[in-house]
Protein backbone atom coordinates (compact mmCIF):
# COMPACT_ATOMS: atom_id res chain seq x y z
CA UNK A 1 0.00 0.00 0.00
CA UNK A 2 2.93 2.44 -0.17
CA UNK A 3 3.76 1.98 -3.68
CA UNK A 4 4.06 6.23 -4.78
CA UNK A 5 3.34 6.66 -8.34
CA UNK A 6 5.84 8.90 -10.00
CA UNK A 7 3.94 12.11 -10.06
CA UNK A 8 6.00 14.33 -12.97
CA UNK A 9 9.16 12.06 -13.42
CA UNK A 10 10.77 13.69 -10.55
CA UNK A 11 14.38 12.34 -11.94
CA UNK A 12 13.76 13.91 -15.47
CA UNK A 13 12.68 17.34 -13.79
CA UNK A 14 15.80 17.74 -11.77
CA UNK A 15 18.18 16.12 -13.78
CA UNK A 16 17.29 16.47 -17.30
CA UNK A 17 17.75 20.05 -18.41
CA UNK A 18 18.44 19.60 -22.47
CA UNK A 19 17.33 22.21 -25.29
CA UNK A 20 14.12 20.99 -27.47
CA UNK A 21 12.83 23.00 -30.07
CA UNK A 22 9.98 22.42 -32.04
CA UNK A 23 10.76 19.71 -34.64
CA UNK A 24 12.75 17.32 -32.55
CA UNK A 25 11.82 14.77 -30.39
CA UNK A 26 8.81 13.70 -29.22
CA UNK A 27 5.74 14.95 -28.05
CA UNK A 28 6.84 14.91 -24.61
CA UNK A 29 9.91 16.79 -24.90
CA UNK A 30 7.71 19.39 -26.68
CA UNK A 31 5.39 19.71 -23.65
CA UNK A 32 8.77 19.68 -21.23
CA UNK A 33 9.15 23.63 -21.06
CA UNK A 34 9.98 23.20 -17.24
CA UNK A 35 12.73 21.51 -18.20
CA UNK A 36 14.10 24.31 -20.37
CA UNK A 37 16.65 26.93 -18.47
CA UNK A 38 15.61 29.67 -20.43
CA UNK A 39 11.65 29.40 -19.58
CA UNK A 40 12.36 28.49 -15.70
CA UNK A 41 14.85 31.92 -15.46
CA UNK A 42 11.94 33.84 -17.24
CA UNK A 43 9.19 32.79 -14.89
CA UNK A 44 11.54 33.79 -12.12
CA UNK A 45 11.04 37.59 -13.02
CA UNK A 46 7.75 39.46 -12.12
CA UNK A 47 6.86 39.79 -15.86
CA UNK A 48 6.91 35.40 -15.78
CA UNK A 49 4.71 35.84 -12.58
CA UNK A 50 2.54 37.78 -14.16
CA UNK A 51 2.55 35.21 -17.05
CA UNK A 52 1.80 32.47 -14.50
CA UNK A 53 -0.65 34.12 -12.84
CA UNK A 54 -3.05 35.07 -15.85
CA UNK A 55 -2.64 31.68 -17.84
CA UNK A 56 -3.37 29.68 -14.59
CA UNK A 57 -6.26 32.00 -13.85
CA UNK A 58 -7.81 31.16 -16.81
CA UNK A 59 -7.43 27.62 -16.52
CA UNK A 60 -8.56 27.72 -12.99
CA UNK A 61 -11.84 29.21 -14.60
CA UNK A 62 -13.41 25.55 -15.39
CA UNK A 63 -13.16 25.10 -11.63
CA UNK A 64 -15.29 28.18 -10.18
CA UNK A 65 -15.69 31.95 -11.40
CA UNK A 66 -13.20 33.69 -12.54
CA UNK A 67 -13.05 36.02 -9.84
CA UNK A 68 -12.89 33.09 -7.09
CA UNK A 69 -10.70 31.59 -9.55
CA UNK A 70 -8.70 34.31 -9.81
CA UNK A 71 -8.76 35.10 -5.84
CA UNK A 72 -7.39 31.11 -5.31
CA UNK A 73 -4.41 31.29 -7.93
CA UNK A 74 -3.31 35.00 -6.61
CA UNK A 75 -3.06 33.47 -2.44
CA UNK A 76 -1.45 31.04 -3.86
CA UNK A 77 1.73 32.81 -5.89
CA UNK A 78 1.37 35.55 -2.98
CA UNK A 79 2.38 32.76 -0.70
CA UNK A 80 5.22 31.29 -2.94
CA UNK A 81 6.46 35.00 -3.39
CA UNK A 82 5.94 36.36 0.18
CA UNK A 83 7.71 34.61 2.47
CA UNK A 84 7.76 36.70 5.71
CA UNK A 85 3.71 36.65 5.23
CA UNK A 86 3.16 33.16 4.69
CA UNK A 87 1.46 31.96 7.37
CA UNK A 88 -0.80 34.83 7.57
CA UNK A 89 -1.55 34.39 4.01
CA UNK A 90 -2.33 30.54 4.19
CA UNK A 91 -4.15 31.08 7.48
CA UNK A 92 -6.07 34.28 5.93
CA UNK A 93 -6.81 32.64 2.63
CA UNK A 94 -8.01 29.12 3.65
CA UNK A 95 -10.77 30.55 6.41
CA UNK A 96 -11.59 33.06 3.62
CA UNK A 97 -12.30 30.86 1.21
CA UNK A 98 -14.14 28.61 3.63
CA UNK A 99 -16.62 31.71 4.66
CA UNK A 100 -16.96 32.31 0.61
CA UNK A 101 -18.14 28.96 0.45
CA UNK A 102 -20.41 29.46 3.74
CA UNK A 103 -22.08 32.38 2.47
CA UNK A 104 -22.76 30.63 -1.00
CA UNK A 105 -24.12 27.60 0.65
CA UNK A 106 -26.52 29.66 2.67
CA UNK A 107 -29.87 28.44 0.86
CA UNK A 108 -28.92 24.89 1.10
CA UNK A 109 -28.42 25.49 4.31
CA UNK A 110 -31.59 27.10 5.42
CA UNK A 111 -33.32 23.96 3.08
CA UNK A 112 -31.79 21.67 5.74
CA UNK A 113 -33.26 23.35 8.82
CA UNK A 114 -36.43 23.41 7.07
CA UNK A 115 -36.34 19.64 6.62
CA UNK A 116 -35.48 19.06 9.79
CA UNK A 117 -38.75 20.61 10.41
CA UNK A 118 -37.18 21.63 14.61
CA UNK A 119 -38.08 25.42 14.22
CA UNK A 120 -41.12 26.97 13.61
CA UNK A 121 -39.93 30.23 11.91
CA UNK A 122 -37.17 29.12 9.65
CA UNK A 123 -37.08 32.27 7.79
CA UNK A 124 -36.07 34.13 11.00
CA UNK A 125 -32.79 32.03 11.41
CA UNK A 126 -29.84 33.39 9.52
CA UNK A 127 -28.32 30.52 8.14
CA UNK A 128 -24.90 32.60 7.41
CA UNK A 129 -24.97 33.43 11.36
CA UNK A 130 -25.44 29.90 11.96
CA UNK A 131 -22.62 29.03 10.03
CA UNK A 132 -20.48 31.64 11.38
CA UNK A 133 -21.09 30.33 14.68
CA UNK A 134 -20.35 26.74 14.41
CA UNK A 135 -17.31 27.59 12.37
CA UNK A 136 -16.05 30.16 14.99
CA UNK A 137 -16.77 27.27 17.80
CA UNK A 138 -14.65 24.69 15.85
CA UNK A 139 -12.18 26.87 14.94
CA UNK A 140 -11.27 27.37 18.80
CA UNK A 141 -12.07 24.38 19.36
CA UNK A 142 -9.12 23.09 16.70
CA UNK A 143 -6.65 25.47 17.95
CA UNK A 144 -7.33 24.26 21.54
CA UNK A 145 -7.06 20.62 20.59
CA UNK A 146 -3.69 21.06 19.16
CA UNK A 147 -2.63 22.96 21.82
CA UNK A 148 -3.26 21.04 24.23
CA UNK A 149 -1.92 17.80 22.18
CA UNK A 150 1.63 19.32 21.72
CA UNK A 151 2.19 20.34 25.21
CA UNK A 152 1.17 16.87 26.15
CA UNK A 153 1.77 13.88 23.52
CA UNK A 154 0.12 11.36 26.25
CA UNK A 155 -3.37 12.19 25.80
CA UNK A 156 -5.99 10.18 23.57
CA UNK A 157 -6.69 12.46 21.28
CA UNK A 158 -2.71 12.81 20.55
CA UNK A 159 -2.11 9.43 20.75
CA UNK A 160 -5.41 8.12 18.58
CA UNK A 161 -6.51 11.06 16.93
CA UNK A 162 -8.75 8.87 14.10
CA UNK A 163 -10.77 7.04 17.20
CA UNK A 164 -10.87 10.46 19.27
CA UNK A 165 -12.54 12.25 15.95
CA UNK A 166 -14.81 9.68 15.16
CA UNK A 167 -15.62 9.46 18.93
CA UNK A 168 -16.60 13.01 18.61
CA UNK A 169 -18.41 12.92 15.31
CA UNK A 170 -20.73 9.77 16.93
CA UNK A 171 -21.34 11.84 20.07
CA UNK A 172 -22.74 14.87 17.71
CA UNK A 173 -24.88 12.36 15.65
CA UNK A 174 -25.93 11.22 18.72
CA UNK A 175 -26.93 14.10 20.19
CA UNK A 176 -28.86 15.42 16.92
CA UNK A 177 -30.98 12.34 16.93
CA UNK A 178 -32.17 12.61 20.12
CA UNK A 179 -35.76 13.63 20.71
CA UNK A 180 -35.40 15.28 23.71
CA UNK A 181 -32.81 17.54 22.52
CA UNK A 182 -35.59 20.43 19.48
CA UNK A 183 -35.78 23.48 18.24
CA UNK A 184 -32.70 26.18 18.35
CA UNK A 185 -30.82 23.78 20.23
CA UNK A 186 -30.97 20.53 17.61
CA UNK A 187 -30.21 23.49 14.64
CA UNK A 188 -26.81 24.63 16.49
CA UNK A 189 -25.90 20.61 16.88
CA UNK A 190 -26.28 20.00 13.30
CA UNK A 191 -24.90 22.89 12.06
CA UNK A 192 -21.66 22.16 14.05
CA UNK A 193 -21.90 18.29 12.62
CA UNK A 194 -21.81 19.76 9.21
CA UNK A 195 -18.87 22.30 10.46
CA UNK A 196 -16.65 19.61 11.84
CA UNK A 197 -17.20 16.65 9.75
CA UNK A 198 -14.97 18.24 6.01
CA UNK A 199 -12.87 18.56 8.64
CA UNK A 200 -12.08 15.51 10.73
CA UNK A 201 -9.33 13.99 8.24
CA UNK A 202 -7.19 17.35 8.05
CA UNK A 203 -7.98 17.78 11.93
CA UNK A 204 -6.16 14.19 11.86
CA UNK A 205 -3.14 14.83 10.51
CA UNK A 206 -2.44 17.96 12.04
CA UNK A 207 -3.12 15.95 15.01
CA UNK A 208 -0.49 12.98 13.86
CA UNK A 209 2.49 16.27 12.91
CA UNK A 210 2.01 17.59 17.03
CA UNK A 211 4.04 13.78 17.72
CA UNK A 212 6.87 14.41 15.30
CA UNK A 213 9.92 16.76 16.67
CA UNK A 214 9.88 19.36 14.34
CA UNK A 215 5.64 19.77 14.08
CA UNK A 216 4.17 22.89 12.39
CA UNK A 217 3.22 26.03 14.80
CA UNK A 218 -0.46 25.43 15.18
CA UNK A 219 -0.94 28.98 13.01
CA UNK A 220 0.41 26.60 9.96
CA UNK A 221 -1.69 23.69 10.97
CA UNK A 222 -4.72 25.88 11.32
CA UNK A 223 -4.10 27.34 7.64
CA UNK A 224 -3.54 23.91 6.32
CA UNK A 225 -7.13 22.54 7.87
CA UNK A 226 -8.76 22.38 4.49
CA UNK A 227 -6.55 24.45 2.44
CA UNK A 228 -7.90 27.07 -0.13
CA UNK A 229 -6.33 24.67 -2.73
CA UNK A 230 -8.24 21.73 -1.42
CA UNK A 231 -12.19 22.90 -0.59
CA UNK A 232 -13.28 19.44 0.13
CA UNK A 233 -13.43 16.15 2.14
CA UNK A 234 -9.89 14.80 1.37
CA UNK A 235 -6.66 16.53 2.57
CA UNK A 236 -5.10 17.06 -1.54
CA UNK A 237 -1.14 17.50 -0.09
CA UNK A 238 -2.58 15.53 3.19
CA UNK A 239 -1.15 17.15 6.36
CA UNK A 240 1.46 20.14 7.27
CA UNK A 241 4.46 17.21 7.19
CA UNK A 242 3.75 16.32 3.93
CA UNK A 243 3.97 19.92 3.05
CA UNK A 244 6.92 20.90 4.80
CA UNK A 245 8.73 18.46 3.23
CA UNK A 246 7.89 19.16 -0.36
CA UNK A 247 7.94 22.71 -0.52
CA UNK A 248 9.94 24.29 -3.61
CA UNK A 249 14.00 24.75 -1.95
CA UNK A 250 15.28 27.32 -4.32
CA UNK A 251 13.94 30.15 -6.22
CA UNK A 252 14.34 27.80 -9.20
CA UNK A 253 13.04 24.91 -7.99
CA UNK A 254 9.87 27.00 -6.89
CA UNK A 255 9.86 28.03 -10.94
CA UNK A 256 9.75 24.84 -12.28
CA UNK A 257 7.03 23.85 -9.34
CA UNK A 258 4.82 27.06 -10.87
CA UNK A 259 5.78 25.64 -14.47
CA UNK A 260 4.03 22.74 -13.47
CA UNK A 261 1.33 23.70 -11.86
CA UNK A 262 0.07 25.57 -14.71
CA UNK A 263 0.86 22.74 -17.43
CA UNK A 264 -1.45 20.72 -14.30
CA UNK A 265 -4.42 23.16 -14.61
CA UNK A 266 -4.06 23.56 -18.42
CA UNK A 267 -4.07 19.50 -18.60
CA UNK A 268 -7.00 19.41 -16.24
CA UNK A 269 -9.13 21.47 -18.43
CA UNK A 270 -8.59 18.81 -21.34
CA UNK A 271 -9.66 16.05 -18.90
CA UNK A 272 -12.67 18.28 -18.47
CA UNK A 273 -13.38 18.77 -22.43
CA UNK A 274 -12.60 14.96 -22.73
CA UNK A 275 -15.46 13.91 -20.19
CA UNK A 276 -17.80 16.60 -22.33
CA UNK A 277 -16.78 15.32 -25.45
CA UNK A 278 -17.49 11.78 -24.41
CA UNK A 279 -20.78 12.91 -22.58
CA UNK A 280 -21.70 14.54 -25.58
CA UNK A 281 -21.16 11.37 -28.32
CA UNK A 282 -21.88 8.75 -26.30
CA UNK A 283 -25.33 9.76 -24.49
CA UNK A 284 -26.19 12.90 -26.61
CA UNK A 285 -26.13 12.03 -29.95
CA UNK A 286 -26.06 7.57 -29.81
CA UNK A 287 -28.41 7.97 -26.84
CA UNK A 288 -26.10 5.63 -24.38
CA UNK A 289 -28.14 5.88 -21.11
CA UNK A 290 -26.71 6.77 -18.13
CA UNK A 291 -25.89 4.30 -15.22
CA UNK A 292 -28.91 4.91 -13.44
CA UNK A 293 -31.36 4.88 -16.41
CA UNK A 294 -30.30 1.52 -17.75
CA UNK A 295 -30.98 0.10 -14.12
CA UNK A 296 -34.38 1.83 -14.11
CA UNK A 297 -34.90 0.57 -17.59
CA UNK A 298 -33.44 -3.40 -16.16
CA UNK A 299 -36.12 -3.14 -13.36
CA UNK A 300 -39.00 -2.17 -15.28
CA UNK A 301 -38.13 -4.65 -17.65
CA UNK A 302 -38.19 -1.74 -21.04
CA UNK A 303 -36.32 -3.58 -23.97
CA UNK A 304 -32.90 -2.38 -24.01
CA UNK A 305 -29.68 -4.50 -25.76
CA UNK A 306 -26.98 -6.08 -23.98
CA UNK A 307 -24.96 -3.36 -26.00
CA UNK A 308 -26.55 -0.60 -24.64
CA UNK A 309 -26.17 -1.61 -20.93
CA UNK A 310 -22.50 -2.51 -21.49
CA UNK A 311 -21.91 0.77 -22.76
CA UNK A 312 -23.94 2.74 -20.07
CA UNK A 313 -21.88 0.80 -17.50
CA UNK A 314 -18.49 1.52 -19.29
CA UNK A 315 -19.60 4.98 -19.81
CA UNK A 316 -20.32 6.49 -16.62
CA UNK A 317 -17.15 4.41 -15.58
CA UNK A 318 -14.54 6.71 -17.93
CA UNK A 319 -16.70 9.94 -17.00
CA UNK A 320 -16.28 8.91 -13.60
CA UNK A 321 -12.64 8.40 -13.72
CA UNK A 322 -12.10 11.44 -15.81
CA UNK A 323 -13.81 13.53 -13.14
CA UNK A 324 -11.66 12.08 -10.39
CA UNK A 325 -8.68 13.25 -12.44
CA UNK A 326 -9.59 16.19 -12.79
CA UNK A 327 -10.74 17.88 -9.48
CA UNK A 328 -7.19 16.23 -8.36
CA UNK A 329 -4.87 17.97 -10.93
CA UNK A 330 -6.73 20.97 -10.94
CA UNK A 331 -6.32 21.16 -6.65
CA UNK A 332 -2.81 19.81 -7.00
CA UNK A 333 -2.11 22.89 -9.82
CA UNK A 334 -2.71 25.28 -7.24
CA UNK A 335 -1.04 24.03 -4.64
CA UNK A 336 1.91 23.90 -6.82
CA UNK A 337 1.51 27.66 -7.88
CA UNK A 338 2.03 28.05 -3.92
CA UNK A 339 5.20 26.20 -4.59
CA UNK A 340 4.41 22.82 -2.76
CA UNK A 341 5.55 20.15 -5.40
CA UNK A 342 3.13 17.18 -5.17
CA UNK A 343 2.99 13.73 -6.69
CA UNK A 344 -0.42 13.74 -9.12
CA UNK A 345 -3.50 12.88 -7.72
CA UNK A 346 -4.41 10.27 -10.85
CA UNK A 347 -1.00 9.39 -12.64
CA UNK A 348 -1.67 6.81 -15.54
CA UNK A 349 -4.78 4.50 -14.28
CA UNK A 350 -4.41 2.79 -17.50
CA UNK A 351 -1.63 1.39 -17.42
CA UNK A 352 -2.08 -0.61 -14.12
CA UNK A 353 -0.72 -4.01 -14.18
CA UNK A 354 -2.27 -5.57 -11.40
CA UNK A 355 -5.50 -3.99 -8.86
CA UNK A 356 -3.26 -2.78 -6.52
CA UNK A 357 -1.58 -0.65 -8.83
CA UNK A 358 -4.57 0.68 -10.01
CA UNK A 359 -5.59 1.85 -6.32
CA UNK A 360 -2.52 3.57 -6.06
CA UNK A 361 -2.40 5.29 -9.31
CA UNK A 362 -6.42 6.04 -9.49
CA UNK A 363 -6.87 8.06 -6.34
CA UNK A 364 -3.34 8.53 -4.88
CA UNK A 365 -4.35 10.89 -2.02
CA UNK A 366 -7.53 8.86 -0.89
CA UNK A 367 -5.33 5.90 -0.98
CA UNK A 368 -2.86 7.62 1.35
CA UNK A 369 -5.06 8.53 3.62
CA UNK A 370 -6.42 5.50 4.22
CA UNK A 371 -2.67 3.87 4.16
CA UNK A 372 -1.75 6.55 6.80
CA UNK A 373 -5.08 5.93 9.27
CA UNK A 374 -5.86 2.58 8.76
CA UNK A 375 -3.57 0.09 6.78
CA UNK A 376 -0.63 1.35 9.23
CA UNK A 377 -1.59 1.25 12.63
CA UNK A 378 -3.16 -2.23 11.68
CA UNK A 379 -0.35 -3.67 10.26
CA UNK A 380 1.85 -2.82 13.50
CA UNK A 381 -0.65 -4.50 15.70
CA UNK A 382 -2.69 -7.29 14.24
CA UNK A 383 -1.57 -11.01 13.09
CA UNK A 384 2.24 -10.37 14.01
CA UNK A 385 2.83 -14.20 13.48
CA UNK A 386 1.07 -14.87 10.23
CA UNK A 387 2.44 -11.87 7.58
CA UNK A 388 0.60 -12.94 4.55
CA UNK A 389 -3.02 -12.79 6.78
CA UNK A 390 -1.15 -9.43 8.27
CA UNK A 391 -0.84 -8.10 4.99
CA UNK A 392 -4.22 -9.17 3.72
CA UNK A 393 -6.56 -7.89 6.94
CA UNK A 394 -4.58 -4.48 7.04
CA UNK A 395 -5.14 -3.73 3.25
CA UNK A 396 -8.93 -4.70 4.11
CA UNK A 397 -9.22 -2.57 6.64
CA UNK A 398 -8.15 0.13 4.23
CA UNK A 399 -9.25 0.03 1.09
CA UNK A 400 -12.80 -1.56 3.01
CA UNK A 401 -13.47 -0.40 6.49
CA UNK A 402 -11.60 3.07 5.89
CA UNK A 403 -13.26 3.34 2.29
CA UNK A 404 -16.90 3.36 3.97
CA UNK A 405 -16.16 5.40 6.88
CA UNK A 406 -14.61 7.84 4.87
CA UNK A 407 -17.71 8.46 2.45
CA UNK A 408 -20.11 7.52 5.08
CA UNK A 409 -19.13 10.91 6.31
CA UNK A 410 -18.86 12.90 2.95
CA UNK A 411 -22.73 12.32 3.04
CA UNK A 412 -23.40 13.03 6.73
CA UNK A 413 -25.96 15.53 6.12
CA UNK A 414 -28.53 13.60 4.30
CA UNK A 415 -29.29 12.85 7.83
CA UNK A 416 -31.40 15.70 7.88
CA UNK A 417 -33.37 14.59 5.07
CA UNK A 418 -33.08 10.42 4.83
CA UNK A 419 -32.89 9.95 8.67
CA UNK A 420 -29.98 7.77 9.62
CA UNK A 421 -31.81 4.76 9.10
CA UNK A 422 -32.57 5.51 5.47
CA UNK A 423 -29.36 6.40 5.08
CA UNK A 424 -27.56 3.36 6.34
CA UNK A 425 -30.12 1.73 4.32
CA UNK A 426 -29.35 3.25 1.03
CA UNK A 427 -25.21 2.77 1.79
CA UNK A 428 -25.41 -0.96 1.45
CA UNK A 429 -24.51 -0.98 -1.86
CA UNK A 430 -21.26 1.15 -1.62
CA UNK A 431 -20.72 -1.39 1.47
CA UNK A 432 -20.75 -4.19 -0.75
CA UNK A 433 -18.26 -2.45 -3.33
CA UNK A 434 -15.84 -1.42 -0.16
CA UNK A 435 -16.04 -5.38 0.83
CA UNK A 436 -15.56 -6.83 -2.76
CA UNK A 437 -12.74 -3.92 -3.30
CA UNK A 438 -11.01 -4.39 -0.24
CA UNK A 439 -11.10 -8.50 -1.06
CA UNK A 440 -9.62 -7.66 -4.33
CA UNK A 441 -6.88 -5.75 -3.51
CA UNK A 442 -5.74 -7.91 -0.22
CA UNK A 443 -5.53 -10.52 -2.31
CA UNK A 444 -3.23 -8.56 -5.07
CA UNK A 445 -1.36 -7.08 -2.14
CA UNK A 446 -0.62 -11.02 -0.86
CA UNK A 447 0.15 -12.00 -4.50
CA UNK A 448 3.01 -9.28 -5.01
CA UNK A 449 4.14 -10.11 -1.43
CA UNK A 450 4.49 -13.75 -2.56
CA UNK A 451 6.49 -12.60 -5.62
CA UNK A 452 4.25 -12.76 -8.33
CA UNK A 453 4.86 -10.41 -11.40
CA UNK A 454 2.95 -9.46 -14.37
CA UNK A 455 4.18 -9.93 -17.60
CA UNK A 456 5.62 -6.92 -19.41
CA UNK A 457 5.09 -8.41 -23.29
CA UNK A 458 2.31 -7.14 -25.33
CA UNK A 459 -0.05 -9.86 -24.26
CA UNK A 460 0.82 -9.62 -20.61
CA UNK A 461 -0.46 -6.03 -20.78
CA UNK A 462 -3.32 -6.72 -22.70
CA UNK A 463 -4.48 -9.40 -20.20
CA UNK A 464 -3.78 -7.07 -17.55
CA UNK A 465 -5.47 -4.20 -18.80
CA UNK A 466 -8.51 -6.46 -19.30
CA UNK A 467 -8.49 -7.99 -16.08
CA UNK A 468 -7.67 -4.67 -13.50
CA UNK A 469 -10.35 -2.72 -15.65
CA UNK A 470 -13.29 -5.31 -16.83
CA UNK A 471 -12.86 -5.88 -12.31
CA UNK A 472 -13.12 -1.66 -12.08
CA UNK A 473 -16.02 -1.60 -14.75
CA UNK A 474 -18.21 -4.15 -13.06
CA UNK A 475 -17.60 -2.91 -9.60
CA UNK A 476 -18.77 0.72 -10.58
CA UNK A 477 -22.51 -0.29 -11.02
CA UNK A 478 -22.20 -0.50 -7.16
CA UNK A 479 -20.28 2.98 -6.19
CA UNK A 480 -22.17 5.48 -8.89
CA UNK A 481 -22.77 7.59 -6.12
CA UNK A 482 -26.69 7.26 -6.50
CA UNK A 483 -28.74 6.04 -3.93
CA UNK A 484 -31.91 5.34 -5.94
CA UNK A 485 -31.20 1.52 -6.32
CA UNK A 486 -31.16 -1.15 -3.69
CA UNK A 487 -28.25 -3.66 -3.73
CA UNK A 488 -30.58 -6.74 -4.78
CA UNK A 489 -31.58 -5.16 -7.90
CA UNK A 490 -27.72 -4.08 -8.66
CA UNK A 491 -26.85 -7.49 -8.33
CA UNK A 492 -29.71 -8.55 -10.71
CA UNK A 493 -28.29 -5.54 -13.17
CA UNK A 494 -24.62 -6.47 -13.01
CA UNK A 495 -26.01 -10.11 -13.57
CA UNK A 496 -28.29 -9.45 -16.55
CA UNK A 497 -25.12 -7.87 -18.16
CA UNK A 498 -23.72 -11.59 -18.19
CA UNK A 499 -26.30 -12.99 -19.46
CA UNK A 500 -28.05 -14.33 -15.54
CA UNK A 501 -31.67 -13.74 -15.65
């Protein structure tokens, strides 16, 4: 599980600084301009920043408005630029961007409490004071926490920061179920539960770094708790360790970092124009359904060809993956314009040899994450006599407990509307694609323990490529992301595409 994939040919960046002009060589070399000394002395001067800024601006476009857009990409080369400021600017520009995205979230917000159906004025609350409020508490809260867990490395929260979260995060479920506990009271619980849940996995790490000697000021951690480069669930760059240690070392090496960020964003945006393209072919103009329509079409039993479901399946698969790719490269591209060089999120699914490969190259900062909280400490501690069953329970635990947790959460507030029964209801069928996923992958884990290698001719890689991916294909119809479809009649789908009535 610790296999890193080799983000931007880290070797070639450093090492391989040869002319190429147009006409010579291949593609590649063309694309290289961070490896040309001319280009990386240019985008040292303000007149290259300038350049940087306004081409990865506009490429940062696809990702929000321009002027948020715009607002992300200038923190970003003000932090790289400014280095007395830093940590004011990453601390400034991460909890401004999270009240940007409070304040734009406000009618979903006030939806929820209306759901929840606790108050009897709803219109009176202020959702952005609401929001204001829980974020204010958690933000002491966080500060206080990391405090407290530097002075003293003892305590539970230090020492088992992952249990002490998700104690936490049960306690405020808990509480927001209960009956007893209506009204203004129930609204503040909930809208703290949707505060601290984004972030309990960057609250983690920061936790993890307040261990090591040389840990971050908590001013750094606090900037780094869901970074304006990374406005979501998953910690893109994971925690202020990580960062520290791959943050640009020279003023050239911060260049080339900037260099490719922007060829990241710009690269990103084709990703983006690929999943259109496909969108627009495959369902627009042959009418391939999407995932969920050729399971509503299986279940009411419309006449539709094994073709069609194939393709609907394969489909939604390549969107799927192209979307993955791209929210990665284009977080990743701004983190690099603030001069942090990070591996790729997606690096190369395609060319997986085996399923384990594949989980490292698809998703390389969920798979971290889950190698960091969960495949670790149970490695350490479980099945110390019996390796290969070692190896195979702590990959489970990752890529299957870990997997569920983790998006359990992402969807904590359809609580509000689903109940928690309904929801753990409706989650079965990502269960079942954690379990078969987790299965898979232990098992490739044990077999590259035990030696095994794929073959590297032609046909070895063919047989590969059909093996990792007709595995990832099937196993989709079960992690779409919809919740419209129990896991009998997915089963019956995936079934009917093999021909099992």
């Amino acid at each position: 599980m610790s296999l890193q994939p080799a983000a931007d040919s880290p070797a070639r960046a450093r090492t391989g600084r040869r002319r190429v002009f147009f006409g010579q060589g291949n593609l590649r070399d063309l694309l290289a301009i961070d490896e040309r000394p001319q280009v990386v002395v240019a985008a040292q001067s303000w007149l290259g920043q300038l350049a940087i800024f306004l081409v990865a601006a506009l490429a940062a476009c696809s990702f929000e408005d321009w002027w948020l857009a715009a607002l992300l990409v200038g923190l970003a080369m003000a932090y790289a630029r400014l280095p007395k400021y830093r940590d004011w600017i990453l601390l400034g520009g991460t909890w401004t961007a999270a009240l940007l995205a409070l304040c734009l979230a406000q009618n979903d917000i006030q939806e929820n409490i209306r759901q929840m159906m606790v108050v009897e004025n709803v219109d009176a609350l202020s959702p952005l004071a609401l929001g204001l409020l829980a974020m204010a508490t958690f933000f002491v809260g966080a500060w206080s926490v990391l405090t407290m867990s530097r002075r003293d490395k003892t305590l539970f929260v230090a020492r088992r920061p992952v249990l002490a979260l998700l104690g936490v995060e049960v306690v405020l479920c808990g509480l927001c179920s209960l009956s007893a506990i209506d009204g203004l009271p129930r609204v503040l619980l909930w809208s703290l539960l949707i505060v601290f849940t984004p972030y309990l996995w960057f609250l983690a790490y920061a936790l993890a770094d307040q261990r090591s000697r040389d840990a971050s000021p908590p001013i750094f951690q606090m900037g780094v708790l869901r970074p304006f480069w990374s406005p979501t669930f998953l910690p893109f760059g994971k925690g202020a360790a990580f960062l520290r240690k791959t943050f640009a070392k020279s003023p050239e090496d911060l260049a080339v970092t900037q260099i490719k960020g922007v060829k990241l964003l710009l690269w990103a945006n084709v990703l983006l124009a690929m999943k259109i393209i496909l969108v627009g072919v495959f369902q627009d103009q042959l009418q391939v359904p999407s995932l969920a329509a050729a399971q509503d079409a299986f279940l009411a039993q419309q006449s539709q060809s094994l073709a069609q479901a194939w393709a609907a399946v394969i489909l939604s698969t390549a969107t799927y993956s192209l979307q993955i790719a791209f929210w990665g490269h284009l977080f990743i591209g701004i983190a690099r314009l603030a001069g942090f060089r990070l591996p790729r999120s997606t690096w190369r699914p395609l060319g997986s040899k085996t399923l384990m490969e594949y989980f490292n190259r698809f998703h390389y900062y969920f798979k971290e994450l889950l190698v960091d909280f969960f495949f670790v400490p149970t490695f350490f501690k479980m099945f110390r006599g019996h390796p290969r069953l070692r190896l195979f329970f702590a990959t489970f635990m990752a890529a299957g407990v870990g997997n569920a947790i983790w998006h359990f959460l992402r969807d904590i507030d359809l609580i509000v509307t689903m109940g928690l029964g309904g929801v753990l209801a409706s989650f079965e069928s990502y269960a079942f694609y954690c379990l078969v996923l987790a299965t898979g992958l232990g098992l490739s884990q044990v077999r590259m323990n035990m030696g095994f290698k794929p073959s590297l001719s032609l046909a070895g890689r063919l047989r590969s490529f059909l093996f990792v991916w007709s595995f990832v294909v099937c196993l989709h119809a079960f992690s779409d992301g919809s919740r419209s479809h129990t896991l009998g009649e997915r089963l019956a789908f995936v079934g009917s595409l093999f021909g099992v009535s």
